[in-house]
Protein backbone atom coordinates (compact mmCIF):
# COMPACT_ATOMS: atom_id res chain seq x y z
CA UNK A 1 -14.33 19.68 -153.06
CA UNK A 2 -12.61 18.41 -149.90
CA UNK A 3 -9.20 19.45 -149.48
CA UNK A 4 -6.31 18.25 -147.54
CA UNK A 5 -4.08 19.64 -145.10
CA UNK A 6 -0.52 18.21 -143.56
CA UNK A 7 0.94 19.23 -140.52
CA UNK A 8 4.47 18.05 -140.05
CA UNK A 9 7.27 18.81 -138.08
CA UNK A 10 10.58 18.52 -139.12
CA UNK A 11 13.60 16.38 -138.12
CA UNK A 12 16.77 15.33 -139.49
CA UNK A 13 15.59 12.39 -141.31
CA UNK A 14 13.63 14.96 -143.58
CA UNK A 15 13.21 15.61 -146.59
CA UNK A 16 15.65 12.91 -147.59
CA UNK A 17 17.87 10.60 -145.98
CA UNK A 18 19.94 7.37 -146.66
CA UNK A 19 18.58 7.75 -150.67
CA UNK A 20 14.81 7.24 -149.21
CA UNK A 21 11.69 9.64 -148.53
CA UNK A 22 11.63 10.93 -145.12
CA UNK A 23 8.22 11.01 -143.28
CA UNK A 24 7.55 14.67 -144.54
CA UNK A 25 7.78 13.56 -148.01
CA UNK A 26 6.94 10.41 -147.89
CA UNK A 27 3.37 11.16 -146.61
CA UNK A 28 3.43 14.02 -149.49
CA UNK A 29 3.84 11.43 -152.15
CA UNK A 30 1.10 9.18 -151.07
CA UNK A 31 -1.54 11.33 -150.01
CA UNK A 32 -0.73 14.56 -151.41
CA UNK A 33 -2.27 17.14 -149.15
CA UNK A 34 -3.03 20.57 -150.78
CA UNK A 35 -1.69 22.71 -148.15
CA UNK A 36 1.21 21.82 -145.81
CA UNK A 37 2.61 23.42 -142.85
CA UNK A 38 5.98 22.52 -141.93
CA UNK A 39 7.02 23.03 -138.19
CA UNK A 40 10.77 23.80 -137.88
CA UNK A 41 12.59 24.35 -134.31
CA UNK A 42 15.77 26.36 -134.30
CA UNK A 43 18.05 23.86 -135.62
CA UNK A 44 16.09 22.91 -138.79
CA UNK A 45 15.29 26.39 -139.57
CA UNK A 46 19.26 26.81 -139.96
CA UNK A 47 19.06 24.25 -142.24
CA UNK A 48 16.22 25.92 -144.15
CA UNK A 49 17.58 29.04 -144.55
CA UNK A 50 21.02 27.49 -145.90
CA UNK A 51 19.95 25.70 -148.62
CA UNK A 52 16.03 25.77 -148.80
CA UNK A 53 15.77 21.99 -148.69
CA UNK A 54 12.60 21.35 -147.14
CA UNK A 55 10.37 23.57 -149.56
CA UNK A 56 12.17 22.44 -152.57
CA UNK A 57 12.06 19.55 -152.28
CA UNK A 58 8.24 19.57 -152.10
CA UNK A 59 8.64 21.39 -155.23
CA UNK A 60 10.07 18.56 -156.87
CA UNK A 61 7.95 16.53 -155.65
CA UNK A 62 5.11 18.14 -157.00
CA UNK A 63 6.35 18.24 -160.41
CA UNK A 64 7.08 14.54 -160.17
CA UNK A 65 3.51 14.52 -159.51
CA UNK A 66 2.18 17.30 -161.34
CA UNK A 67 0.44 18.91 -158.04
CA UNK A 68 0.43 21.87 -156.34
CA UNK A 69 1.82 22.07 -152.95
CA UNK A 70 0.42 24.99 -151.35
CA UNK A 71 3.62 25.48 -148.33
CA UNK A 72 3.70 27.04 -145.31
CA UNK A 73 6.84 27.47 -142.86
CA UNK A 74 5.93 27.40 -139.15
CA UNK A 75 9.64 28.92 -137.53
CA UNK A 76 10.04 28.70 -133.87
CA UNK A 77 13.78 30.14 -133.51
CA UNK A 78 13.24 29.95 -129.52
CA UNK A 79 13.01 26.31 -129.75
CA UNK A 80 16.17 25.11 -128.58
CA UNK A 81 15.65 22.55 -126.15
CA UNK A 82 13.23 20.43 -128.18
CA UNK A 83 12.51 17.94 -125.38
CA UNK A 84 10.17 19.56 -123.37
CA UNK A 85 6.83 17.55 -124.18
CA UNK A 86 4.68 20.49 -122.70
CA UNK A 87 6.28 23.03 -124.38
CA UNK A 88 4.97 21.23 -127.62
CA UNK A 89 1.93 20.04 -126.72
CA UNK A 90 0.79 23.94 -125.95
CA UNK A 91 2.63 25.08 -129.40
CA UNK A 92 1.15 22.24 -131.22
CA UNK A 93 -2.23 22.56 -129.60
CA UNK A 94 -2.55 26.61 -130.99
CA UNK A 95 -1.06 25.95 -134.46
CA UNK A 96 -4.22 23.00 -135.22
CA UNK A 97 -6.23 25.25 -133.92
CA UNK A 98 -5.58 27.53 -136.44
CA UNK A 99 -5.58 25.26 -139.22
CA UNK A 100 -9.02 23.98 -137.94
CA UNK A 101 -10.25 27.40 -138.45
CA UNK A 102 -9.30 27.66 -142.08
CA UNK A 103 -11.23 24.12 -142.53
CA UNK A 104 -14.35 23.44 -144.14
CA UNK A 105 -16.15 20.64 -141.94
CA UNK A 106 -15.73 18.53 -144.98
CA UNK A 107 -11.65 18.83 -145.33
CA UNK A 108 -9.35 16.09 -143.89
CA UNK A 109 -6.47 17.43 -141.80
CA UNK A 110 -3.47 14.40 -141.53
CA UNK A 111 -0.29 14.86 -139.07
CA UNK A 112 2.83 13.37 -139.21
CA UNK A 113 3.72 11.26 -136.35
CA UNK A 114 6.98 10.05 -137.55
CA UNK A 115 9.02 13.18 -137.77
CA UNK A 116 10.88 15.47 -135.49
CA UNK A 117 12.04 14.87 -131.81
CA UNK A 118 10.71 12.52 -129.63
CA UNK A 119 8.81 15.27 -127.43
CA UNK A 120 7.08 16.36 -130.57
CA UNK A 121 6.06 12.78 -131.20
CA UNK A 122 4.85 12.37 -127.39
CA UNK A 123 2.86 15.55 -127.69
CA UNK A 124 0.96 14.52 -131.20
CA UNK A 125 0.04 11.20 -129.89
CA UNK A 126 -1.57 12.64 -126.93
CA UNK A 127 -3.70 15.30 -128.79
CA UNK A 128 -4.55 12.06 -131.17
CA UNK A 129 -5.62 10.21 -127.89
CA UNK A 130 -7.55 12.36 -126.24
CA UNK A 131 -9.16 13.37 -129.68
CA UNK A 132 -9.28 17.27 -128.72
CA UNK A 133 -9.38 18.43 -132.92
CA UNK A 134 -10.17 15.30 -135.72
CA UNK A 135 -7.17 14.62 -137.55
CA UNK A 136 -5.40 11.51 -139.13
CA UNK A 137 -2.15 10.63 -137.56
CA UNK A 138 -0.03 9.08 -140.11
CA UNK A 139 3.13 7.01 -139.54
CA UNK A 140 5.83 5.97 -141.47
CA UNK A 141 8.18 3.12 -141.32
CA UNK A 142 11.76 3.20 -142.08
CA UNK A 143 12.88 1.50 -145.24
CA UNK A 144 14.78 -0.84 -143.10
CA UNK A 145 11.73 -1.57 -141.13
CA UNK A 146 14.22 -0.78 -138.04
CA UNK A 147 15.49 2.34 -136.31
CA UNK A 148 18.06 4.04 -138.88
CA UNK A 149 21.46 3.61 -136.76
CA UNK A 150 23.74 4.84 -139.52
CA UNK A 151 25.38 8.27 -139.69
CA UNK A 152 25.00 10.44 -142.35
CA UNK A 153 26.87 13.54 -143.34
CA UNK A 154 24.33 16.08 -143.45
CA UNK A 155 25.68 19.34 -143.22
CA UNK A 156 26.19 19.85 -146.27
CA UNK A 157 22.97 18.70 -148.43
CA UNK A 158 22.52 18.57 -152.17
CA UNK A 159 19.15 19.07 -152.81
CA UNK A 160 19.10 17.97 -156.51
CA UNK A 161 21.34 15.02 -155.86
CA UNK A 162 19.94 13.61 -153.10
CA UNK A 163 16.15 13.91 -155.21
CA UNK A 164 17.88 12.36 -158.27
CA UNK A 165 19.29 9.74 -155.92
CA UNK A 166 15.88 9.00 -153.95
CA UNK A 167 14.62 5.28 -154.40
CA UNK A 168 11.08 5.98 -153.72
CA UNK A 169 10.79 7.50 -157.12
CA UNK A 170 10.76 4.03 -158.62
CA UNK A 171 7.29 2.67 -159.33
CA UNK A 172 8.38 -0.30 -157.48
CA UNK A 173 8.66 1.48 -154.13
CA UNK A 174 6.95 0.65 -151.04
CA UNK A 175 4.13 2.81 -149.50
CA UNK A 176 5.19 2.80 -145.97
CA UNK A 177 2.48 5.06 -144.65
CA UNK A 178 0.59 4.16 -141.82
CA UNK A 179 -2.49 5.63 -140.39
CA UNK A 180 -2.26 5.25 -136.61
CA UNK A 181 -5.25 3.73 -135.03
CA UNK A 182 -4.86 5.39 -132.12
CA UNK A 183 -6.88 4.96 -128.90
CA UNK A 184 -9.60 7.71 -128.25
CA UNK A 185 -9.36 8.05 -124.89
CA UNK A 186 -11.75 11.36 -124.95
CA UNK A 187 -14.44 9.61 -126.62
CA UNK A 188 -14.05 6.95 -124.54
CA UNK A 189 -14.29 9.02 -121.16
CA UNK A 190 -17.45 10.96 -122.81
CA UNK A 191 -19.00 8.12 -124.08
CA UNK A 192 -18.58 6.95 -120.12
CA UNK A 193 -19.95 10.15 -119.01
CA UNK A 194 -22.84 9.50 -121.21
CA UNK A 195 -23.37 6.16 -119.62
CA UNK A 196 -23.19 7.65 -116.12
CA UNK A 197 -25.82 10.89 -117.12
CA UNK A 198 -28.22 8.03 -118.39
CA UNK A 199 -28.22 5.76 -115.31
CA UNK A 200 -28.90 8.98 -113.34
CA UNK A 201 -31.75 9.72 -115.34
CA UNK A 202 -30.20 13.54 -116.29
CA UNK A 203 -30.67 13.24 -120.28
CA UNK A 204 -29.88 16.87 -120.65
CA UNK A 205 -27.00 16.54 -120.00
CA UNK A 206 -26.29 13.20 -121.55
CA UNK A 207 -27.27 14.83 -124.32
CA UNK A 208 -24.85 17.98 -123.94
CA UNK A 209 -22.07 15.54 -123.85
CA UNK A 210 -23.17 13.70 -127.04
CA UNK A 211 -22.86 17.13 -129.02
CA UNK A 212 -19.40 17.27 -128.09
CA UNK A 213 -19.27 13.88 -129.94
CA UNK A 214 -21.21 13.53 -132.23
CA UNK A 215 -18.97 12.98 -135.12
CA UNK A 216 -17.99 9.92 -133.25
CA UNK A 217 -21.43 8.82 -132.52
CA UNK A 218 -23.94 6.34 -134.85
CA UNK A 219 -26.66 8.46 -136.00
CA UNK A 220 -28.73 6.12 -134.50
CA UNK A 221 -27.11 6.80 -131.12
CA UNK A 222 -27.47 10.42 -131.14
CA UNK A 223 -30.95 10.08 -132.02
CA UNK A 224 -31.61 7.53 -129.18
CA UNK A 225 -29.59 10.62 -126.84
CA UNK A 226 -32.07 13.36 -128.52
CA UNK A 227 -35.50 11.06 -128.15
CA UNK A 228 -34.50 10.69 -124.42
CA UNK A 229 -34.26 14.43 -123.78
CA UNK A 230 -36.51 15.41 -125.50
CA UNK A 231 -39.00 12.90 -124.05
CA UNK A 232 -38.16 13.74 -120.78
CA UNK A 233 -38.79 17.42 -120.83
CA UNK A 234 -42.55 16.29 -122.32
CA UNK A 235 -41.28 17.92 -125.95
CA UNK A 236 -43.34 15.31 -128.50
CA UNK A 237 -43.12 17.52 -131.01
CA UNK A 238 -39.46 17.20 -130.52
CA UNK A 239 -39.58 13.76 -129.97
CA UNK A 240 -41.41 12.67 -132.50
CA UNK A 241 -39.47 14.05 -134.89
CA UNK A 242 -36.22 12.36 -133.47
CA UNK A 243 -37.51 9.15 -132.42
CA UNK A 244 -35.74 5.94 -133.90
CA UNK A 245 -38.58 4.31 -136.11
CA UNK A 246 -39.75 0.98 -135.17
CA UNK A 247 -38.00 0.65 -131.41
CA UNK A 248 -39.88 -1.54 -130.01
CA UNK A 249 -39.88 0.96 -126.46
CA UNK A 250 -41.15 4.12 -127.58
CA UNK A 251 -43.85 5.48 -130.21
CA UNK A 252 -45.09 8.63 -130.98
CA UNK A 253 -47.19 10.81 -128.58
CA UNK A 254 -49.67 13.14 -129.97
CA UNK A 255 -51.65 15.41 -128.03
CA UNK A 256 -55.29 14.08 -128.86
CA UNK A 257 -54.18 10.46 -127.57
CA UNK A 258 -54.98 11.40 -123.57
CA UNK A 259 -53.71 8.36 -122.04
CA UNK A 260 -50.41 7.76 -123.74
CA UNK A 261 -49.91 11.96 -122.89
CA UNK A 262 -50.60 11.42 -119.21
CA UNK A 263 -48.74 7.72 -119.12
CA UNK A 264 -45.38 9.48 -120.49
CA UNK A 265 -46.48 12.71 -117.51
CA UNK A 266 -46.36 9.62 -115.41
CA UNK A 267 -42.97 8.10 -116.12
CA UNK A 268 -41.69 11.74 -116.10
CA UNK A 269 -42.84 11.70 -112.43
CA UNK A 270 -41.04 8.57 -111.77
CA UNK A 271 -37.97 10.03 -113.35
CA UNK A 272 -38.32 13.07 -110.69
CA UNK A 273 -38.51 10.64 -107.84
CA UNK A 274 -35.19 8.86 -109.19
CA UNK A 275 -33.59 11.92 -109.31
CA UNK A 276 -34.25 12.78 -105.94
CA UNK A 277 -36.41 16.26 -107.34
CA UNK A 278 -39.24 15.04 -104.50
CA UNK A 279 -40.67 19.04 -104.28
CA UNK A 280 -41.16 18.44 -107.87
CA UNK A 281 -42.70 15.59 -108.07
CA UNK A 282 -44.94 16.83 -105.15
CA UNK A 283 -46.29 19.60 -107.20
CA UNK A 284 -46.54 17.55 -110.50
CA UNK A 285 -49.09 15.68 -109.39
CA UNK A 286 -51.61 18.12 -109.07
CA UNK A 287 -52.21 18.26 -112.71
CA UNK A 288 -52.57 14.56 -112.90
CA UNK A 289 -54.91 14.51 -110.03
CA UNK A 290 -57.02 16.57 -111.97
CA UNK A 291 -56.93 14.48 -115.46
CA UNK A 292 -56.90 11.15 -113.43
CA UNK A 293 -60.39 12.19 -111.32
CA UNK A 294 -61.75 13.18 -114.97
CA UNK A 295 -61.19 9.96 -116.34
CA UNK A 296 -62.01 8.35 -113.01
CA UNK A 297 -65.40 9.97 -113.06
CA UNK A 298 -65.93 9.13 -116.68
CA UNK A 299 -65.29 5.06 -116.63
CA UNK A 300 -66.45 4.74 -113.11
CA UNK A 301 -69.28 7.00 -112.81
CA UNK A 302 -70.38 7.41 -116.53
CA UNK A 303 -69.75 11.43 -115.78
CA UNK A 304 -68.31 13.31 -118.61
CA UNK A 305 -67.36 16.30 -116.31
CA UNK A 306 -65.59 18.17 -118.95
CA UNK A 307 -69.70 19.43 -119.68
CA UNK A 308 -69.27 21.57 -117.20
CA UNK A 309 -66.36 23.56 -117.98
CA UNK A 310 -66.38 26.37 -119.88
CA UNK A 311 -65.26 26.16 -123.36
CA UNK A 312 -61.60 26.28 -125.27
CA UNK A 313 -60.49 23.39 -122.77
CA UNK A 314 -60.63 25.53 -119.57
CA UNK A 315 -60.92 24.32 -116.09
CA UNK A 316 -63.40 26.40 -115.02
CA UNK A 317 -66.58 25.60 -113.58
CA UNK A 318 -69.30 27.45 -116.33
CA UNK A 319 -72.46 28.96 -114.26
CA UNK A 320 -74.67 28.27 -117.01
CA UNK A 321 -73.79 24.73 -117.76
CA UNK A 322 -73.17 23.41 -113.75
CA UNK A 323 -76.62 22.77 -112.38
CA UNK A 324 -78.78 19.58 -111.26
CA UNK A 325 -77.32 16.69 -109.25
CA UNK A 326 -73.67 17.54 -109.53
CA UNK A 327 -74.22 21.34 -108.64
CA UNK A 328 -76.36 19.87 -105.65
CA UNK A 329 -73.03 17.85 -104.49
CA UNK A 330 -70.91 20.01 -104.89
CA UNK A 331 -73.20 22.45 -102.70
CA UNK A 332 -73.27 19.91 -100.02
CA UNK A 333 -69.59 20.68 -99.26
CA UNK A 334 -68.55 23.78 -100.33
CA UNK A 335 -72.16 25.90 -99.85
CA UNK A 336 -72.30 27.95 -101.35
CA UNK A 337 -70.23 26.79 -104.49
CA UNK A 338 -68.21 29.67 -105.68
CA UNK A 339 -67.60 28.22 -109.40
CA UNK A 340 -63.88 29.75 -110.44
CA UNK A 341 -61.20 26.70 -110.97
CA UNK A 342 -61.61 23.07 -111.15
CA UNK A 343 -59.82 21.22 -108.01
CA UNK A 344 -59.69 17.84 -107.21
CA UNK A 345 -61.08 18.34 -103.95
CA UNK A 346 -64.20 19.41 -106.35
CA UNK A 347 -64.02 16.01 -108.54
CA UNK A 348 -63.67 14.00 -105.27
CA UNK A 349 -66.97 14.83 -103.96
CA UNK A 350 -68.52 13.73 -106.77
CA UNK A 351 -66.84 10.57 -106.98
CA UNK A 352 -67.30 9.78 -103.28
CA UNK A 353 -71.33 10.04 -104.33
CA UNK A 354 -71.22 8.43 -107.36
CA UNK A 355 -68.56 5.62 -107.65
CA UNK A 356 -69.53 2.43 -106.46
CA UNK A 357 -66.01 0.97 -106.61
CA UNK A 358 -64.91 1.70 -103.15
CA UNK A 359 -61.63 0.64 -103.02
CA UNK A 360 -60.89 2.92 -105.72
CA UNK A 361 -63.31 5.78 -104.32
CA UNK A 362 -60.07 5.35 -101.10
CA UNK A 363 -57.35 5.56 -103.45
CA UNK A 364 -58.70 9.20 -104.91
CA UNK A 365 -59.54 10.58 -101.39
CA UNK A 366 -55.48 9.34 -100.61
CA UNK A 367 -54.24 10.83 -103.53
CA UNK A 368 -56.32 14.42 -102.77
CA UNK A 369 -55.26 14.41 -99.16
CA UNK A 370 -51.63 14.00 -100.12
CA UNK A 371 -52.13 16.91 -102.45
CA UNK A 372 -53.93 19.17 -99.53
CA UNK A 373 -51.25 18.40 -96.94
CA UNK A 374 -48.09 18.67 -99.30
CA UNK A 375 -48.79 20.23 -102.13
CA UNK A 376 -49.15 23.96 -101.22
CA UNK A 377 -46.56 24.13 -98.31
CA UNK A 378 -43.85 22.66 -101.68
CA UNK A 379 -45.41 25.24 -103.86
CA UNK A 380 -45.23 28.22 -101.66
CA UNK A 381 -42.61 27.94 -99.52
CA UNK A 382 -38.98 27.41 -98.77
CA UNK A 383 -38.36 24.17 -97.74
CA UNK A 384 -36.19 21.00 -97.98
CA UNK A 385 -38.66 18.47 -99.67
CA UNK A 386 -36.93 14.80 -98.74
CA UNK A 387 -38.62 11.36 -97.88
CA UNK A 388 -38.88 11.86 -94.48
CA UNK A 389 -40.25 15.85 -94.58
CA UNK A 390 -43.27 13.83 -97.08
CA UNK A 391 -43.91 10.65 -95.22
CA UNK A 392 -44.25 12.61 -91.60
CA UNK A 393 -47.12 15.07 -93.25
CA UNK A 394 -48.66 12.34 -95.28
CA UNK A 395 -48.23 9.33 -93.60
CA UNK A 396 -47.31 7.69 -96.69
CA UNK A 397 -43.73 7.14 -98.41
CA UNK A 398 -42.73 8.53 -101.87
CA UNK A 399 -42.90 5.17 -103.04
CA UNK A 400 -46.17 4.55 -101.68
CA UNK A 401 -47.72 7.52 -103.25
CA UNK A 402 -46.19 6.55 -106.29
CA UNK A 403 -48.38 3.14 -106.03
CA UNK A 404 -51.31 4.77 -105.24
CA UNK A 405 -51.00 7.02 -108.78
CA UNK A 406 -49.68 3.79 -110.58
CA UNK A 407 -52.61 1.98 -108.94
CA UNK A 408 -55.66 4.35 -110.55
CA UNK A 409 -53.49 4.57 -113.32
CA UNK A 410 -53.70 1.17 -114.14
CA UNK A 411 -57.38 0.87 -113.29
CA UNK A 412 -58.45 3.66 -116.13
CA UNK A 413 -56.17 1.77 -118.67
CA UNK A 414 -53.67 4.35 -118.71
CA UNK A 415 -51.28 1.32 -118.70
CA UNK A 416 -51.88 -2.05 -119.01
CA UNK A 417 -48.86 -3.76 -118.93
CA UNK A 418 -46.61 -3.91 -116.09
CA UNK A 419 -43.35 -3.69 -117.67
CA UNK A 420 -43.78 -0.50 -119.63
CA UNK A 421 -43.17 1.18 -115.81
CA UNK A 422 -39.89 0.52 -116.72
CA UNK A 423 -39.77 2.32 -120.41
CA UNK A 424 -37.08 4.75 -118.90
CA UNK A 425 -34.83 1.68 -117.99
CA UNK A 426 -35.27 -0.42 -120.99
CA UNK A 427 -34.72 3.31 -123.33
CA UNK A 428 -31.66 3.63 -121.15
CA UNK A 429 -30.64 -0.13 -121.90
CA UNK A 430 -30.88 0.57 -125.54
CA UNK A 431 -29.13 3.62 -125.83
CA UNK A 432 -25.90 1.93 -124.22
CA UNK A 433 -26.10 -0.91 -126.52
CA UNK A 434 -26.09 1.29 -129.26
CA UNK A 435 -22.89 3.38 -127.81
CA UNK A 436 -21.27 0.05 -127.14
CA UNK A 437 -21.43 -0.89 -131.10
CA UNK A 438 -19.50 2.58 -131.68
């Protein structure tokens, strides 16, 4: 069973003054926290030690209510200038840490906003703000419903009396609790990080910054954050077990379905180019060459070239099965033909003999020679990959290249609708709107 927890600190007002609750007690009474900590500078531990008030008070209180306060005195005799915000935000800041490690994830830790000096106050509305450990900040409202101006007489105290005495024993009295609604600035800076790690394509670590939220996140956000790393890394195991259902941007990818596999290699391509990772994406497209020319070679040429490979799905050219016609072209250019791996240099002869579609017989031999002039310099050597290093050794521009995939792509039915080029966009577009409802 949840439990609660109260962290207070103390000031004069507490436990009882001008025949009403004071904050500490007050937010006792109405929400009756199993465990309490009580913060006392210098000045109210004087007054502790002198008559006990604080604790025994909460022990009358308990019996009025027939619970258990489980109490705990927090004494900071050094305190003497009590209004030195930092000084309390750091104190404050180490003591909720240490409650927070004697939590269960389910318990419910509220702090009292109303009581002690004004520094203290300061320092416990910025922790709310910026959100840094969940707790409930809990005002309370004088009985006046305006600052208390009068003086009492408080050096001497009478516990008993001033219990007997106390108006908010009637059943008439007034809850004047208050749980603050304050602004959570943290979750609204991460939830703008978020934003900014999405529109820069970098789900990884959108998603590292959602964990640090994620209490404070829809499910259905987090999911959305999950699906979009997950898809981007080419995890569908992953992703299918994350993904939102019914979208309407993204379904499931499994393995055996070829062309939704390489579409999504596709779009992760495109995400490498608007990233700026352009050695990356020069080196990812030799294994979609490869599957492209296949596919090429089996709508275009009625080749099923995969007959030819050895067995268990390798790329290797099998002695026994690679003979007649295609053995014979491939001997034409690379006599003698020394089997070993399947290149796209390889599928390109054949498809230069035996596609009759010659505009798309130009796009394949573009697509291999941007492979042969970029490819293996990227792969196996130190440079800086930019624009400009790939348009002077290819002649072509990263967009341009990008076409010319998009272009065969399109032409095998890999995609057939325009606008799903932009899946990445319209994901991102969806995630924000569901952050935005937060």
């Amino acid at each position: 069973m949840a439990r609660k927890y109260l962290f207070s600190p103390i000031g004069n007002t507490d436990p009882i003054k001008y025949l009403y609750d004071g904050s500490m007690i007050h937010i006792c009474r109405y929400y009756q926290p199993d465990v309490v900590y009580l913060y006392l500078s210098k000045e109210m531990m004087e007054n502790h030690k002198k008559d006990n008030r604080y604790v025994k008070t909460l022990e009358l209180l308990g019996e009025f209510l027939h619970h258990k306060f489980e109490i705990h005195i927090i004494e900071n005799s050094d305190m003497i200038d009590v209004q030195q915000y930092d000084i309390f935000y750091n104190e404050f800041h180490r003591i909720i840490a240490e409650i927070e490690e004697q939590k269960d994830s389910e318990d419910i830790l509220l702090v009292n906003m109303a009581s002690g000096t004004p520094a203290m106050k300061s320092a416990l509305l910025v922790m709310a703000t910026l959100s840094e450990y969940r707790f409930l900040p809990i005002q309370v409202s004088t009985p006046q419903k305006k600052s208390n101006l009068e003086h009492e007489e408080r050096d001497e105290y009478d516990v008993d009396a001033n219990w007997e005495l106390n108006m908010d024993n009637e059943e008439t009295a007034e809850n004047r609790c208050q749980e603050v609604k304050c602004l959570n600035l943290m979750r609204l800076l991460k939830i703008d990080m978020i934003k900014k790690h999405l529109l820069a394509y970098d789900y990884h670590a959108a998603l590292a910054v959602g964990k640090e939220i994620k209490e404070d996140l829809s499910p259905v956000a987090y999911q959305w954050l999950e699906t979009a790393d997950a898809r981007s890394l080419l995890d569908w195991t992953r992703m299918n077990r994350v993904l939102p259902e019914n979208n309407g941007i993204i379904t499931a990818v499994r393995g055996e379905n070829e062309k939704k596999v390489l579409f999504e290699y596709m779009l992760a391509l495109d995400l490498k180019v608007k990233r700026g990772e352009y050695a990356d994406f020069i080196r990812a497209i030799t294994p979609l060459g490869v599957d492209l020319l296949e596919i090429v070679l089996e709508q275009s040429c009625d080749i099923d070239i995969t007959r030819y490979y050895k067995r268990n799905n390798q790329r290797i050219w099998d002695k026994n099965r690679l003979v007649g016609e295609i053995l014979d072209i491939l001997n034409q250019k690379f006599y003698p033909f020394r089997y070993g791996p399947v290149y796209s240099a390889h599928l390109l002869e054949i498809i230069q003999k035996k596609c009759t579609d010659t505009l798309m017989v130009q796009r394949i031999q573009e697509l291999v020679n941007i492979e042969q002039n970029v490819r293996n310099v990227a792969a196996h050597n130190i440079v800086s990959v930019t624009p400009e290093w790939i348009k002077e050794r290819t002649g072509k521009s990263v967009d341009d290249i990008f076409w010319i995939l998009k272009y065969v792509c399109e032409q095998v039915k890999i995609n057939t609708r325009k606008e799903n080029w932009n899946s990445y966009d319209s994901m991102n577009k969806r995630i924000i709107d569901e952050l935005d409802k937060d």
